[in-house]
C-alpha atoms as a PDB file:
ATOM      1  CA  UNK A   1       0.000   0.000   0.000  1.00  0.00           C
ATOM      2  CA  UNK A   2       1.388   3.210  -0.902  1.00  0.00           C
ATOM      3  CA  UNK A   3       0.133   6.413   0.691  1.00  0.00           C
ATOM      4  CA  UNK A   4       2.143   9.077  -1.718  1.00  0.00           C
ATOM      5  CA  UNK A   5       6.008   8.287  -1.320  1.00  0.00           C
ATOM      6  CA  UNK A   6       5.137   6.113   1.733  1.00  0.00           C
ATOM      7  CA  UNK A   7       5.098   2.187   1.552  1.00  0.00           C
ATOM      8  CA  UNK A   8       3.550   0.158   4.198  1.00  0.00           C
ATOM      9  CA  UNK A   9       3.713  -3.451   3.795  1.00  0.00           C
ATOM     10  CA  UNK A  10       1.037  -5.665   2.784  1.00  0.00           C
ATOM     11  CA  UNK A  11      -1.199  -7.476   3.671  1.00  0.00           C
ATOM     12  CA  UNK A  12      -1.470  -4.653   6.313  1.00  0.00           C
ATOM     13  CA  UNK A  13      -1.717  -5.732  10.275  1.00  0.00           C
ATOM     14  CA  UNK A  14      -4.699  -5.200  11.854  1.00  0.00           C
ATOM     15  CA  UNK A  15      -3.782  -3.252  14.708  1.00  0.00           C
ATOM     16  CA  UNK A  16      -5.941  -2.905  17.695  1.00  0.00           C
ATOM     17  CA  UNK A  17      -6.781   0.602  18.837  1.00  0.00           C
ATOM     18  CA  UNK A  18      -2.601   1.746  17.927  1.00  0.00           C
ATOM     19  CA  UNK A  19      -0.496   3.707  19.903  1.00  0.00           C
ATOM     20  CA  UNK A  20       2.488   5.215  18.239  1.00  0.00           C
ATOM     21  CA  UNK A  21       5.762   5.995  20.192  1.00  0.00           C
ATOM     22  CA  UNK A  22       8.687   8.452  17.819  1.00  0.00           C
ATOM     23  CA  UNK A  23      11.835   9.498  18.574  1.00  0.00           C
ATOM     24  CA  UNK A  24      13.105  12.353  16.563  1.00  0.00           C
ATOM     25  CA  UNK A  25      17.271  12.204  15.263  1.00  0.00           C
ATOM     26  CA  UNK A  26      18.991  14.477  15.885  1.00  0.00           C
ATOM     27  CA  UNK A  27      16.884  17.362  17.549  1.00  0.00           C
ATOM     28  CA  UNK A  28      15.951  16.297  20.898  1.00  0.00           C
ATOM     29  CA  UNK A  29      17.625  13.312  20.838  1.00  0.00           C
ATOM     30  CA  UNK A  30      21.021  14.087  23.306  1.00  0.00           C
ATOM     31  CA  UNK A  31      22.583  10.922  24.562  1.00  0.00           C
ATOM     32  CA  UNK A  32      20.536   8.648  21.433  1.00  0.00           C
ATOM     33  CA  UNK A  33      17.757   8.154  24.698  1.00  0.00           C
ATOM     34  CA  UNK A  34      14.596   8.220  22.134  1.00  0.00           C
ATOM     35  CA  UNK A  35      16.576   5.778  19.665  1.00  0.00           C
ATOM     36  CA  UNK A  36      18.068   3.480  22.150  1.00  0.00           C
ATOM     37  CA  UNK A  37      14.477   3.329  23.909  1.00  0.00           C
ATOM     38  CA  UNK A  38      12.144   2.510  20.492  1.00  0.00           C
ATOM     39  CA  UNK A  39      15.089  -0.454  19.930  1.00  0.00           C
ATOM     40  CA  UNK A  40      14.746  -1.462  23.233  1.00  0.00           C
ATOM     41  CA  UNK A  41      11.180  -1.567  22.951  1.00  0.00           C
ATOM     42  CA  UNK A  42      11.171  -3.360  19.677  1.00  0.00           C
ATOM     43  CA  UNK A  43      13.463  -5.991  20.734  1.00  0.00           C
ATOM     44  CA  UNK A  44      11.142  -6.700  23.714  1.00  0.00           C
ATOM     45  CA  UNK A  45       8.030  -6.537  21.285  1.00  0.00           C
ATOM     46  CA  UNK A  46       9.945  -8.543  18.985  1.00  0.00           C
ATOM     47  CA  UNK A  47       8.273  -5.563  16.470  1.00  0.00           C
ATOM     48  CA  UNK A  48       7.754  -6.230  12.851  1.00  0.00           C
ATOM     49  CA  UNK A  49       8.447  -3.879   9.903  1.00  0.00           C
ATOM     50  CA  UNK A  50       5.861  -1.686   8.614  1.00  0.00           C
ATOM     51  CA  UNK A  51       6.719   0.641   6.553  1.00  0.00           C
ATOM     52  CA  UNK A  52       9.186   3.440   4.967  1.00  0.00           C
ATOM     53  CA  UNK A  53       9.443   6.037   2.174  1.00  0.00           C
ATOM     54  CA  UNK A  54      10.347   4.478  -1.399  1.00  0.00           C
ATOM     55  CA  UNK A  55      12.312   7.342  -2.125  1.00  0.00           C
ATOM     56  CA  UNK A  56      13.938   9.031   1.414  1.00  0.00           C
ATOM     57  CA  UNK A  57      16.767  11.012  -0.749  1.00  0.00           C
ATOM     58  CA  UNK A  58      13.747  13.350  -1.918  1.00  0.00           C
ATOM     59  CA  UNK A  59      13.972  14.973   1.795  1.00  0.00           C
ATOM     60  CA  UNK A  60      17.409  13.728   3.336  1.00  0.00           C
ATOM     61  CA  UNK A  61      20.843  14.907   2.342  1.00  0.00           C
ATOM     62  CA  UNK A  62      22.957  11.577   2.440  1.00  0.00           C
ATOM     63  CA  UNK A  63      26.322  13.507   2.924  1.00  0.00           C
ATOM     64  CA  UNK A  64      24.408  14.182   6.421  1.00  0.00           C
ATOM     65  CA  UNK A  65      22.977  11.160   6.937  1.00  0.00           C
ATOM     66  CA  UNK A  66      25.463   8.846   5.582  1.00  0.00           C
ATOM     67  CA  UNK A  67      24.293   5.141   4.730  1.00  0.00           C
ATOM     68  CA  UNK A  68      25.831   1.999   6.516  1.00  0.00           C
ATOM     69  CA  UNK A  69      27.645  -0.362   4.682  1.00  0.00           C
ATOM     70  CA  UNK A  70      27.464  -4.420   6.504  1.00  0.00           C
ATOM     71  CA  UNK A  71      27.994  -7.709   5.898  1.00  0.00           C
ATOM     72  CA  UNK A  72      25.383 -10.226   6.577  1.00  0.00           C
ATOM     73  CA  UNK A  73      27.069 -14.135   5.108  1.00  0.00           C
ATOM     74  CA  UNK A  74      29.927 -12.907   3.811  1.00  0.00           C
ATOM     75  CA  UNK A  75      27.459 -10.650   1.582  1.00  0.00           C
ATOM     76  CA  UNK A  76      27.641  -6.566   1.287  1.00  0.00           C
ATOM     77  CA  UNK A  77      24.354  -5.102   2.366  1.00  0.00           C
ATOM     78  CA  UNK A  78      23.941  -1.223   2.626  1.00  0.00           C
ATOM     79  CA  UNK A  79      21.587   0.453   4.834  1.00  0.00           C
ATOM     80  CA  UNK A  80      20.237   3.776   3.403  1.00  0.00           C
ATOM     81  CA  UNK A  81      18.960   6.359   5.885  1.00  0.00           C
ATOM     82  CA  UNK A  82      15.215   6.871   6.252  1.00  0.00           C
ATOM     83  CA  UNK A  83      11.962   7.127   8.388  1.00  0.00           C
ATOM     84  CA  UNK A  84      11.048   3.804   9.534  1.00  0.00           C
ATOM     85  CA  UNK A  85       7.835   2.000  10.847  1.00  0.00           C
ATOM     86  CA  UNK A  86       7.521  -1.317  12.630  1.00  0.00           C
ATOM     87  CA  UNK A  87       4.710  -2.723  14.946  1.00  0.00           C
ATOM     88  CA  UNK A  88       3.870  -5.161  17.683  1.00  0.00           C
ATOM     89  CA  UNK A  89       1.030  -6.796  18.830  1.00  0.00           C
ATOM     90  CA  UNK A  90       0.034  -6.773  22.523  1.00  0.00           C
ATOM     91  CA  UNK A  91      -2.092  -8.052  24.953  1.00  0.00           C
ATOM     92  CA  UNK A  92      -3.607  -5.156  25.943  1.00  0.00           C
ATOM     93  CA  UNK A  93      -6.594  -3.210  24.343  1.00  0.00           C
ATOM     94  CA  UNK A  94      -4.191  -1.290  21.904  1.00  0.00           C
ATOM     95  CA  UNK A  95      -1.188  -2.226  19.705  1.00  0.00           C
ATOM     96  CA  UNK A  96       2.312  -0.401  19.058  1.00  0.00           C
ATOM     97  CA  UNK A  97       3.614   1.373  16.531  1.00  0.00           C
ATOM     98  CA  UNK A  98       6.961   2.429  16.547  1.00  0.00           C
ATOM     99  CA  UNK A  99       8.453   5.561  14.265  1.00  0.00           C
ATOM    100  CA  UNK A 100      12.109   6.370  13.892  1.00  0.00           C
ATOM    101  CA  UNK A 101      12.017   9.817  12.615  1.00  0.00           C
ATOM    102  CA  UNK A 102      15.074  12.081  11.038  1.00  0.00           C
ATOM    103  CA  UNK A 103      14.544  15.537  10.728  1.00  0.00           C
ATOM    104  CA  UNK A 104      14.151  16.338   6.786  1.00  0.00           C
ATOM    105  CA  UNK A 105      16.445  18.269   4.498  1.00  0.00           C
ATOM    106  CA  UNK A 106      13.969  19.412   1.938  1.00  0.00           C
ATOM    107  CA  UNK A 107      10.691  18.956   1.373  1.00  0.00           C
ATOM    108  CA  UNK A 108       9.637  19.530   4.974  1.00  0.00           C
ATOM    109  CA  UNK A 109       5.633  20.242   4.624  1.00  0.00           C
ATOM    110  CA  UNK A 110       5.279  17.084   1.735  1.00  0.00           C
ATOM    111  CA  UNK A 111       7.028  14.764   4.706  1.00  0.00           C
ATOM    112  CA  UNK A 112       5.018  16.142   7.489  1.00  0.00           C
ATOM    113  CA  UNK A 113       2.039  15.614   5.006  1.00  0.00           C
ATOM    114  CA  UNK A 114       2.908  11.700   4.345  1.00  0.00           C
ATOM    115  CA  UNK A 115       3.688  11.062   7.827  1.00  0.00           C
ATOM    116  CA  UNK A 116       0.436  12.443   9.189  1.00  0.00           C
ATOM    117  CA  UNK A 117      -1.710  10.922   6.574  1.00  0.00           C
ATOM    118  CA  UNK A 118       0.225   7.421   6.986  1.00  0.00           C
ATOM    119  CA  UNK A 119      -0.740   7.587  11.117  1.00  0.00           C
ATOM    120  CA  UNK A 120      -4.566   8.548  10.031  1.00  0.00           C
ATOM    121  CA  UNK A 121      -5.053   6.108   7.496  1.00  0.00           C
ATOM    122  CA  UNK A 122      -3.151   3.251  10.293  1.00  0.00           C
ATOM    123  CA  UNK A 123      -6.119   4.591  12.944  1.00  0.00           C
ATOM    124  CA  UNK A 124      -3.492   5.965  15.571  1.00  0.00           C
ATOM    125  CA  UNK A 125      -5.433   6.991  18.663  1.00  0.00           C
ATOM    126  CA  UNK A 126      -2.063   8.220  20.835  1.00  0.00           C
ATOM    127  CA  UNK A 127       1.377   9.910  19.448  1.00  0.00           C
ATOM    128  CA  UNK A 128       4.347  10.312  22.394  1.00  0.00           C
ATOM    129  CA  UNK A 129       7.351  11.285  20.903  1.00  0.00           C
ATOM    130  CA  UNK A 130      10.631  10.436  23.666  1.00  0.00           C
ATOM    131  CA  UNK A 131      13.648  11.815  24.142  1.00  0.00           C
ATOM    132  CA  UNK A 132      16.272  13.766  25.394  1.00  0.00           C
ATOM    133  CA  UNK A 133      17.913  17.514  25.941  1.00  0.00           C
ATOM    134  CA  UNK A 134      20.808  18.733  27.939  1.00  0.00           C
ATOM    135  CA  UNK A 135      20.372  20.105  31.177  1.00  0.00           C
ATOM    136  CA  UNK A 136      22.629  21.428  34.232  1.00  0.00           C
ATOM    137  CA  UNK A 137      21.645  18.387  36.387  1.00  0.00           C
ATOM    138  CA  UNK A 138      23.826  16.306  37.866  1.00  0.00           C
ATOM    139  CA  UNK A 139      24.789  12.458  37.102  1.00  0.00           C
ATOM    140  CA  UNK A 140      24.760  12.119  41.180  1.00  0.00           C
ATOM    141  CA  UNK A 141      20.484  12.682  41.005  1.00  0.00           C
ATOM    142  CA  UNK A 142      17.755  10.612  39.830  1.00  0.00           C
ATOM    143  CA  UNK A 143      17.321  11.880  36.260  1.00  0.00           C
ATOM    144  CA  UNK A 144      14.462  14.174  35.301  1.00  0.00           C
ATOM    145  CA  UNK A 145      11.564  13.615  32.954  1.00  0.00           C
ATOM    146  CA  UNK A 146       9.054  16.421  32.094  1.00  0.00           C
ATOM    147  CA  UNK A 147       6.042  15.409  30.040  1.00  0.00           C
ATOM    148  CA  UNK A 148       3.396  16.802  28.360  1.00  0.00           C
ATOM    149  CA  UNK A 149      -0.367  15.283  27.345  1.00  0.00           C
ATOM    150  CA  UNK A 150      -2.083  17.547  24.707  1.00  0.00           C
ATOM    151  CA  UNK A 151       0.510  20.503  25.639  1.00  0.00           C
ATOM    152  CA  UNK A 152      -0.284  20.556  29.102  1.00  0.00           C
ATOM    153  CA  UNK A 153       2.023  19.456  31.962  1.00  0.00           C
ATOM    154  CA  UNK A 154       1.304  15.516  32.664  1.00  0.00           C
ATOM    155  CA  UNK A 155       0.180  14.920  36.083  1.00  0.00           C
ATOM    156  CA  UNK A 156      -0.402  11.820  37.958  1.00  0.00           C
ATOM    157  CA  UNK A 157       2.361   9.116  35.966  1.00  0.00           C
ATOM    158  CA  UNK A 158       5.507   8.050  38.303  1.00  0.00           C
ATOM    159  CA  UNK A 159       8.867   9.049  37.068  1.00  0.00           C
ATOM    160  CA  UNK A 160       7.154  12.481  35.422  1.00  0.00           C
ATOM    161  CA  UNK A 161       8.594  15.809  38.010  1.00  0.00           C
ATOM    162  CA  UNK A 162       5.544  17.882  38.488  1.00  0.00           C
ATOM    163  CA  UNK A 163       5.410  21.826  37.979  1.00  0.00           C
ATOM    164  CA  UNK A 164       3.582  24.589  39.485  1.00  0.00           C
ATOM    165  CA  UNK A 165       4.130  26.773  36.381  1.00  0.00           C
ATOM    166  CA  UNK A 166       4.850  26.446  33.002  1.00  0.00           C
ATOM    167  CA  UNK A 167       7.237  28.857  31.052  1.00  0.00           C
ATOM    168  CA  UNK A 168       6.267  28.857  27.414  1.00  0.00           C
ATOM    169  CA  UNK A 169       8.925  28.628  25.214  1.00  0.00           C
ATOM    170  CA  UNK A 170       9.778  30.833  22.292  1.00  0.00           C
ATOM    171  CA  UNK A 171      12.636  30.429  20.023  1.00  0.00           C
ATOM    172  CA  UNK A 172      14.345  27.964  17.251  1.00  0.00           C
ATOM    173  CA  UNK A 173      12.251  25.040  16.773  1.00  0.00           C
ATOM    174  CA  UNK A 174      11.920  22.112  14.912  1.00  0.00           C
ATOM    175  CA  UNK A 175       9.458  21.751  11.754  1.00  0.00           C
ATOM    176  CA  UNK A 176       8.508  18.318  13.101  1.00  0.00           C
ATOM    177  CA  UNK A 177       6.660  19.375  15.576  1.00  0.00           C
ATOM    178  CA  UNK A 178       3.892  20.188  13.047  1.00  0.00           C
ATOM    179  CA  UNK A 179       3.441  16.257  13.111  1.00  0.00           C
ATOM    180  CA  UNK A 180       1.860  16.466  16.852  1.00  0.00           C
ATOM    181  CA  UNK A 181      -0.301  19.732  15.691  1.00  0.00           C
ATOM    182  CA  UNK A 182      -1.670  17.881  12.496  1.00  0.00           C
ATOM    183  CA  UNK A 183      -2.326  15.117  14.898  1.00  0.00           C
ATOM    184  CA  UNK A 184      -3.827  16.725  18.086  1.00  0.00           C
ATOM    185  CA  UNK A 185      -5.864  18.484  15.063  1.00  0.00           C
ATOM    186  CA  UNK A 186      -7.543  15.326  14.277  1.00  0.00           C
ATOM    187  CA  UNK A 187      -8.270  14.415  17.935  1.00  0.00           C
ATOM    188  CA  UNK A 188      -5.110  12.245  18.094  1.00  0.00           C
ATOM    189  CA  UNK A 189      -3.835  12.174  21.922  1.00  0.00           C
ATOM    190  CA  UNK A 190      -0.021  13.976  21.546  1.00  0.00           C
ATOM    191  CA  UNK A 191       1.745  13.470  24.487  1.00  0.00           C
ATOM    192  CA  UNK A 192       6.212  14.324  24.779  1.00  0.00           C
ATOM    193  CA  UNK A 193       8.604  12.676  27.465  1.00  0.00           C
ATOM    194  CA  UNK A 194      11.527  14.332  27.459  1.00  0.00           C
ATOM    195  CA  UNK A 195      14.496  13.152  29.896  1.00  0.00           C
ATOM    196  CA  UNK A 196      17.221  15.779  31.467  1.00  0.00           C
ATOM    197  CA  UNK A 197      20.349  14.810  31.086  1.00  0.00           C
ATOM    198  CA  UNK A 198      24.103  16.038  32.772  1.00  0.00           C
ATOM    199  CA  UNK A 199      25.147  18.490  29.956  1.00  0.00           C
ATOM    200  CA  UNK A 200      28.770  18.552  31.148  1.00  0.00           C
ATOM    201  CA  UNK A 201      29.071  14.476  30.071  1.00  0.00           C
ATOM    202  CA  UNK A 202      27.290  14.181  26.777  1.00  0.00           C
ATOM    203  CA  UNK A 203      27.666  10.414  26.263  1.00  0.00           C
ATOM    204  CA  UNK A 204      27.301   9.510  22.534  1.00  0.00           C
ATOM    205  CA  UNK A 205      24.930   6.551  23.904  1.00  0.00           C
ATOM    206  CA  UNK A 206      23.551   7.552  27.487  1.00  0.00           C
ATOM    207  CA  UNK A 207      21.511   4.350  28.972  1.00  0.00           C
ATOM    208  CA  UNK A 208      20.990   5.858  32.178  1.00  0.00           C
ATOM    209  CA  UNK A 209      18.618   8.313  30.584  1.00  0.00           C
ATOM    210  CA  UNK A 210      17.295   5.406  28.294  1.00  0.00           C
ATOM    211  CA  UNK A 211      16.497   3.536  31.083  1.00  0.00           C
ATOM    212  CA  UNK A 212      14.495   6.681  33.147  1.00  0.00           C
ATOM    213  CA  UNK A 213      12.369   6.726  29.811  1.00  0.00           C
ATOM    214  CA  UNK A 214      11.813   3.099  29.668  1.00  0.00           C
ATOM    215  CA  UNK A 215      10.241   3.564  33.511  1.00  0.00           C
ATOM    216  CA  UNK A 216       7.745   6.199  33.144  1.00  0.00           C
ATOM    217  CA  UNK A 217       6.163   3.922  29.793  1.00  0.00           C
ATOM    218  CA  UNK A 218       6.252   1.385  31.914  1.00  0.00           C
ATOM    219  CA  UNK A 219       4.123   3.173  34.093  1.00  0.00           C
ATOM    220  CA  UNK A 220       1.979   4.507  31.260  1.00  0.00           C
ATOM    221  CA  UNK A 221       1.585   0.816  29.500  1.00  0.00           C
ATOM    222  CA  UNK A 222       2.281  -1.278  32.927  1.00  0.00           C
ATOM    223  CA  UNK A 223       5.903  -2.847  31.077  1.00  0.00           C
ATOM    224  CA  UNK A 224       8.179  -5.372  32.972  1.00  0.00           C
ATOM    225  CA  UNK A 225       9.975  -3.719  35.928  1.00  0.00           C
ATOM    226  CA  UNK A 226      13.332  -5.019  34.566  1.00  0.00           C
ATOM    227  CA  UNK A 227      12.878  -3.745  31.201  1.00  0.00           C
ATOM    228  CA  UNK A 228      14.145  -0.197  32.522  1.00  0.00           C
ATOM    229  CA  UNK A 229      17.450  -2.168  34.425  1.00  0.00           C
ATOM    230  CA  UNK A 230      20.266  -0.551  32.882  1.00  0.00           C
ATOM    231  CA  UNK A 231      23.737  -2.256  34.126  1.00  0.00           C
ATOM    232  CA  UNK A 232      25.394  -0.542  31.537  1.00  0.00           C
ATOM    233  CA  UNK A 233      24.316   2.564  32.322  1.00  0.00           C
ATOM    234  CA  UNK A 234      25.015   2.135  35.756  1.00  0.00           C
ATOM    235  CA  UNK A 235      28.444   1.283  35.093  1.00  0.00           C
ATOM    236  CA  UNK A 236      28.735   4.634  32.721  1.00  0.00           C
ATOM    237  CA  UNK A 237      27.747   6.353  35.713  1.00  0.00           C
ATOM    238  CA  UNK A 238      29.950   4.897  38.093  1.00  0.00           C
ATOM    239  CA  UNK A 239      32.586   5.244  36.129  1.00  0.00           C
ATOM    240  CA  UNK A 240      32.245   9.254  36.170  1.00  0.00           C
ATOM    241  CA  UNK A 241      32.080   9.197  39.921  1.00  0.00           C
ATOM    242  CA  UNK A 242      35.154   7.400  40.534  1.00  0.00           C
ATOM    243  CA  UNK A 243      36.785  10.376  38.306  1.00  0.00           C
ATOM    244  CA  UNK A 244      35.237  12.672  39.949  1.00  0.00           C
ATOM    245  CA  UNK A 245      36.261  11.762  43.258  1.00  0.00           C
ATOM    246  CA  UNK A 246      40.245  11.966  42.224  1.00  0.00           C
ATOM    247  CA  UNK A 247      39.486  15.289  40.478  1.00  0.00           C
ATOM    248  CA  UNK A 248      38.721  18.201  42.851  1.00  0.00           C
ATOM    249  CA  UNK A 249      37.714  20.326  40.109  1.00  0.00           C
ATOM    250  CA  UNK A 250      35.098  17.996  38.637  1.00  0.00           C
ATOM    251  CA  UNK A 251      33.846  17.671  41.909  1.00  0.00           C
ATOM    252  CA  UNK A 252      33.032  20.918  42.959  1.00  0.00           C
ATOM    253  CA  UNK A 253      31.188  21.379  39.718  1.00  0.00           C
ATOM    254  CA  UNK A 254      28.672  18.596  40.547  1.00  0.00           C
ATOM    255  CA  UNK A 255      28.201  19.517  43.709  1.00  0.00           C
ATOM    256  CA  UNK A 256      27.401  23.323  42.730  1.00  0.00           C
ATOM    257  CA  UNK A 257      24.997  21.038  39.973  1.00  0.00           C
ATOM    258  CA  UNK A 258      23.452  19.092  43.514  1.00  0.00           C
ATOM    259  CA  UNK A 259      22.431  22.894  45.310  1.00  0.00           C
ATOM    260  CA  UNK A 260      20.978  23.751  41.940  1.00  0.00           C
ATOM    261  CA  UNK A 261      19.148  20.355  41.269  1.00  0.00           C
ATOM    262  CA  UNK A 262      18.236  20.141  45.050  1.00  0.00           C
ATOM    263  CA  UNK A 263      16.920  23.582  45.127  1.00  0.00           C
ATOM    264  CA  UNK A 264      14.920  23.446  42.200  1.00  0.00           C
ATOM    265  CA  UNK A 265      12.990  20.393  43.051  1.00  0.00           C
ATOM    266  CA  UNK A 266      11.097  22.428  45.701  1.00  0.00           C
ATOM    267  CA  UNK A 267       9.721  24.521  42.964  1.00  0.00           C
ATOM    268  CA  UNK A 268      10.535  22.479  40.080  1.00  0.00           C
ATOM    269  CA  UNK A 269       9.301  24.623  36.551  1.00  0.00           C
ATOM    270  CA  UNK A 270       8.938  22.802  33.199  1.00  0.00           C
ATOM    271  CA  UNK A 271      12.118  24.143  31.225  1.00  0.00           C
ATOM    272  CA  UNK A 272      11.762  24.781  27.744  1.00  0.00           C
ATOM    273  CA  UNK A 273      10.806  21.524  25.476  1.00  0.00           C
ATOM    274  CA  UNK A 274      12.012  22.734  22.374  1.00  0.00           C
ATOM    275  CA  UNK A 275      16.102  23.326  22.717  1.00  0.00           C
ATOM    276  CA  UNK A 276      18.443  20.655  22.913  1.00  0.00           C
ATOM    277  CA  UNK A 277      20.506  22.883  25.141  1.00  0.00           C
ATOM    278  CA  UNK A 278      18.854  24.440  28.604  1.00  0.00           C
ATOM    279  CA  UNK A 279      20.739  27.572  29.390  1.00  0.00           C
ATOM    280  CA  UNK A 280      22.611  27.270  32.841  1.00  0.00           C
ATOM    281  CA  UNK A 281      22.595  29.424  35.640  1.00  0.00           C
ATOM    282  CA  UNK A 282      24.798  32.221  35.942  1.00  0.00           C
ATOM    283  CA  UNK A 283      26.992  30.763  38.377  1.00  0.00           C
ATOM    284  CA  UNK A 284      27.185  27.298  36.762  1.00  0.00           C
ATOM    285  CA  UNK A 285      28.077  29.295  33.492  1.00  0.00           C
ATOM    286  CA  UNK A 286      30.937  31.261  35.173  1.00  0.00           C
ATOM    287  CA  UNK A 287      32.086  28.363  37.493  1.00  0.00           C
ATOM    288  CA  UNK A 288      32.419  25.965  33.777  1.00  0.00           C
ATOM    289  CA  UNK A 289      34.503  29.023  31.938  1.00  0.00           C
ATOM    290  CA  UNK A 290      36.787  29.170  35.332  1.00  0.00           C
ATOM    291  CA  UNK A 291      37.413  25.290  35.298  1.00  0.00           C
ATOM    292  CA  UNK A 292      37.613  24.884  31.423  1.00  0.00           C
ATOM    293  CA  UNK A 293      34.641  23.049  30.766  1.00  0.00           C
ATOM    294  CA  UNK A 294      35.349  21.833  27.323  1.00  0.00           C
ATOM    295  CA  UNK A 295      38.398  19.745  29.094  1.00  0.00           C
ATOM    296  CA  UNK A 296      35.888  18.491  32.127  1.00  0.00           C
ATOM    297  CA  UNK A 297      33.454  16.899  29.516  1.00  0.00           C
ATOM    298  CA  UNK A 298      36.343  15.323  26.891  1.00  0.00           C
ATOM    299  CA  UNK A 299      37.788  13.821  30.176  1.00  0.00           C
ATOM    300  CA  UNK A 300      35.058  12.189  31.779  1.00  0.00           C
ATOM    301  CA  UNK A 301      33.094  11.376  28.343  1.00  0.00           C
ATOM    302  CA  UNK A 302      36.377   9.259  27.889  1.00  0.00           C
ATOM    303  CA  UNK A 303      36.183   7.455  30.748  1.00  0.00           C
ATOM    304  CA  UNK A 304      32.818   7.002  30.763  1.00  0.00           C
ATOM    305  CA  UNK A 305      32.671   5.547  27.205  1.00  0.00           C
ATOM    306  CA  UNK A 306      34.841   2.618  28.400  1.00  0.00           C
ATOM    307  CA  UNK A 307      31.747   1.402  30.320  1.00  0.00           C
END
C-alpha cells in the first residue's frame, strides 16, 4: 500500500486501537535516549516492519545522513537512511507502533504531510514522541523527565517531576513538531517525554537516561519492571564518579549542579521543550569558563565511554 512516497507493507496488520511511540534524530535526541528506547522496545516486542518512504533522498541529504555499509554471510548489504515504521502486537486493548524519525532536508511540509496521513489512514489513537535535551543536572540525582499530554504538563504518571508553572517557550524550533499539531488536530492524543540529562558528560549513547524513559512507559503501558534495568548505564555512571572523586575540580562542579538540582525540586518549573541545550545558571556558566569546561566533559566522556 502506498500512501504518496510512503510504503507500508502488505497485507497490512490489523492493529488494535494503535499507539504510536517516535523518537526524533537528531533534535531532541542528546545521549541517542529516544533511539536506544524505540530499539529497546522493539526488541522486547519482537516488532515487525511496517513501513518506509520508497524514495527518502527526496527529503534527506545523504552527505548528512550517511548510509551503513554491513555484511550479513559474507554478503555486502547497505543500509540507506530513512523514516522507519515497525509494529507489535500486545495483549492489551491497543497495539504499538513504533516511528524512527530524522529531521528532513527538503521537502519539509510534503514529509510532514505523508507522515500524518500514513498515522490517520493506520487509525493511531495516541502519538508520544521520547527523548532527550541537555540540562545542568547532575549524574549524582535521579534523572528528570518532564512530560506533556495535549501541551499541558502531565500529572499523575511516576517518574514524570511535576510543575507549578509552566514557562512557554519561544525560540528555534523544529518543523517536526507540526506532526503532533496535524495530529492533536484530528483528535489524536499527543503526548512528549523528554528526559534531562548532565550536559557537562554528553555520552554519545547515554543508557541511564534510556532507562528513566523506559520507567515512566512502563508506568503509562504497565511494562516489565526489569525492562528499565540498565547495568550498563550504571556502570557509565559509576565510572564518572570514581573520576570525579580523584578530580577536585570535577567535583566541585557537581556539587554546585546538587544545590541547583536540590533547590529546584522544591519549585521544580517545566524548562523549555524545544532546545536541545537548557541555558545554565549564571553561576554554573561562570564556574564551567573558570574550570575549562570543554576539558571536564572530553575527560570524563572518555572514561565514561569505556563502560
Amino acid at each position: 500500500m502506498k500512501i504518496n512516497d510512503y510504503i507500508l507493507e502488505e497485507p497490512l496488520p490489523e492493529l488494535r486501537n494503535p499507539h504510536v511511540i517516535a523518537s526524533l534524530r537528531p533534535w531532541v535526541d542528546a545521549g541517542s535516549v529516544g533511539s536506544l528506547t524505540l530499539d529497546k522496545l522493539e526488541r522486547h516486542f519482537d516488532a515487525q516492519d511496517l513501513g518506509k518512504f520508497e524514495n527518502p533522498g527526496r527529503y534527506f541529504d545523504f552527505t548528512r545522513y550517511r548510509p551503513v555499509v554491513f555484511y550479513i554471510d559474507g554478503n555486502r548489504e547497505t543500509t540507506i537512511p530513512n523514516t522507519y515504521l515497525r509494529y507489535a502486537k500486545s495483549e492489551g486493548d491497543f497495539d504499538y507502533i513504533f516511528l524512527h524519525m530524522l529531521e528532513p532536508h527538503s521537502m519539509a511540509e510534503e514529509y510532514i504531510d505523508t507522515i500524518s496521513e500514513v498515522l490517520k489512514q493506520l487509525g493511531v489513537k495516541r502519538f508520544t514522541r521520547v527523548g532527550g535535551m541537555y540540562d545542568a543536572v547532575p549524574h549524582t540525582r535521579p534523572l528528570l523527565v518532564m512530560g506533556t499530554h495535549d501541551g499541558e504538563p502531565m500529572t499523575g504518571v511516576p517518574g514524570i517531576m511535576q510543575s507549578a508553572r509552566r514557562r512557554p517557550y519561544q525560540g528555534p524550533t523544529s518543523i517536526m513538531n507540526l506532526v503532533g499539531d496535524k495530529l492533536s488536530a484530528q483528535d489524536i492524543e499527543n503526548m512528549m517525554l523528554m528526559v534531562r540529562l548532565p550536559q557537562y558528560l554528553q555520552l554519545e549513547e547515554d543508557f541511564t537516561g534510556c532507562s528513566h524513559l523506559i520507567k515512566v512507559l512502563s508506568s503509562l503501558y504497565n511494562l516489565p519492571d526489569e525492562l528499565s534495568v540498565s547495568r550498563r548505564g550504571r556502570r557509565q555512571y559509576q565510572r564518572v564518579t570514581n573520576e570525579m572523586d580523584q578530580n577536585p575540580g570535577v567535583k566541585a562542579l557537581v556539587e554546585k549542579l546538587e544545590s541547583e538540582y536540590d533547590a529546584r525540586l522544591e519549585n521544580i518549573t517545566i524548562e523549555p521543550e524545544e532546545s536541545e541545550y537548557t541555558e545554565l545558571s549564571p553561576s554554573i556558566e561562570q564556574f564551567l569558563k573558570d574550570l575549562g569546561s570543554n576539558n571536564i566533559t572530553d575527560y570524563i566522556t572518555m572514561w565514561a565511554g569505556r563502560a
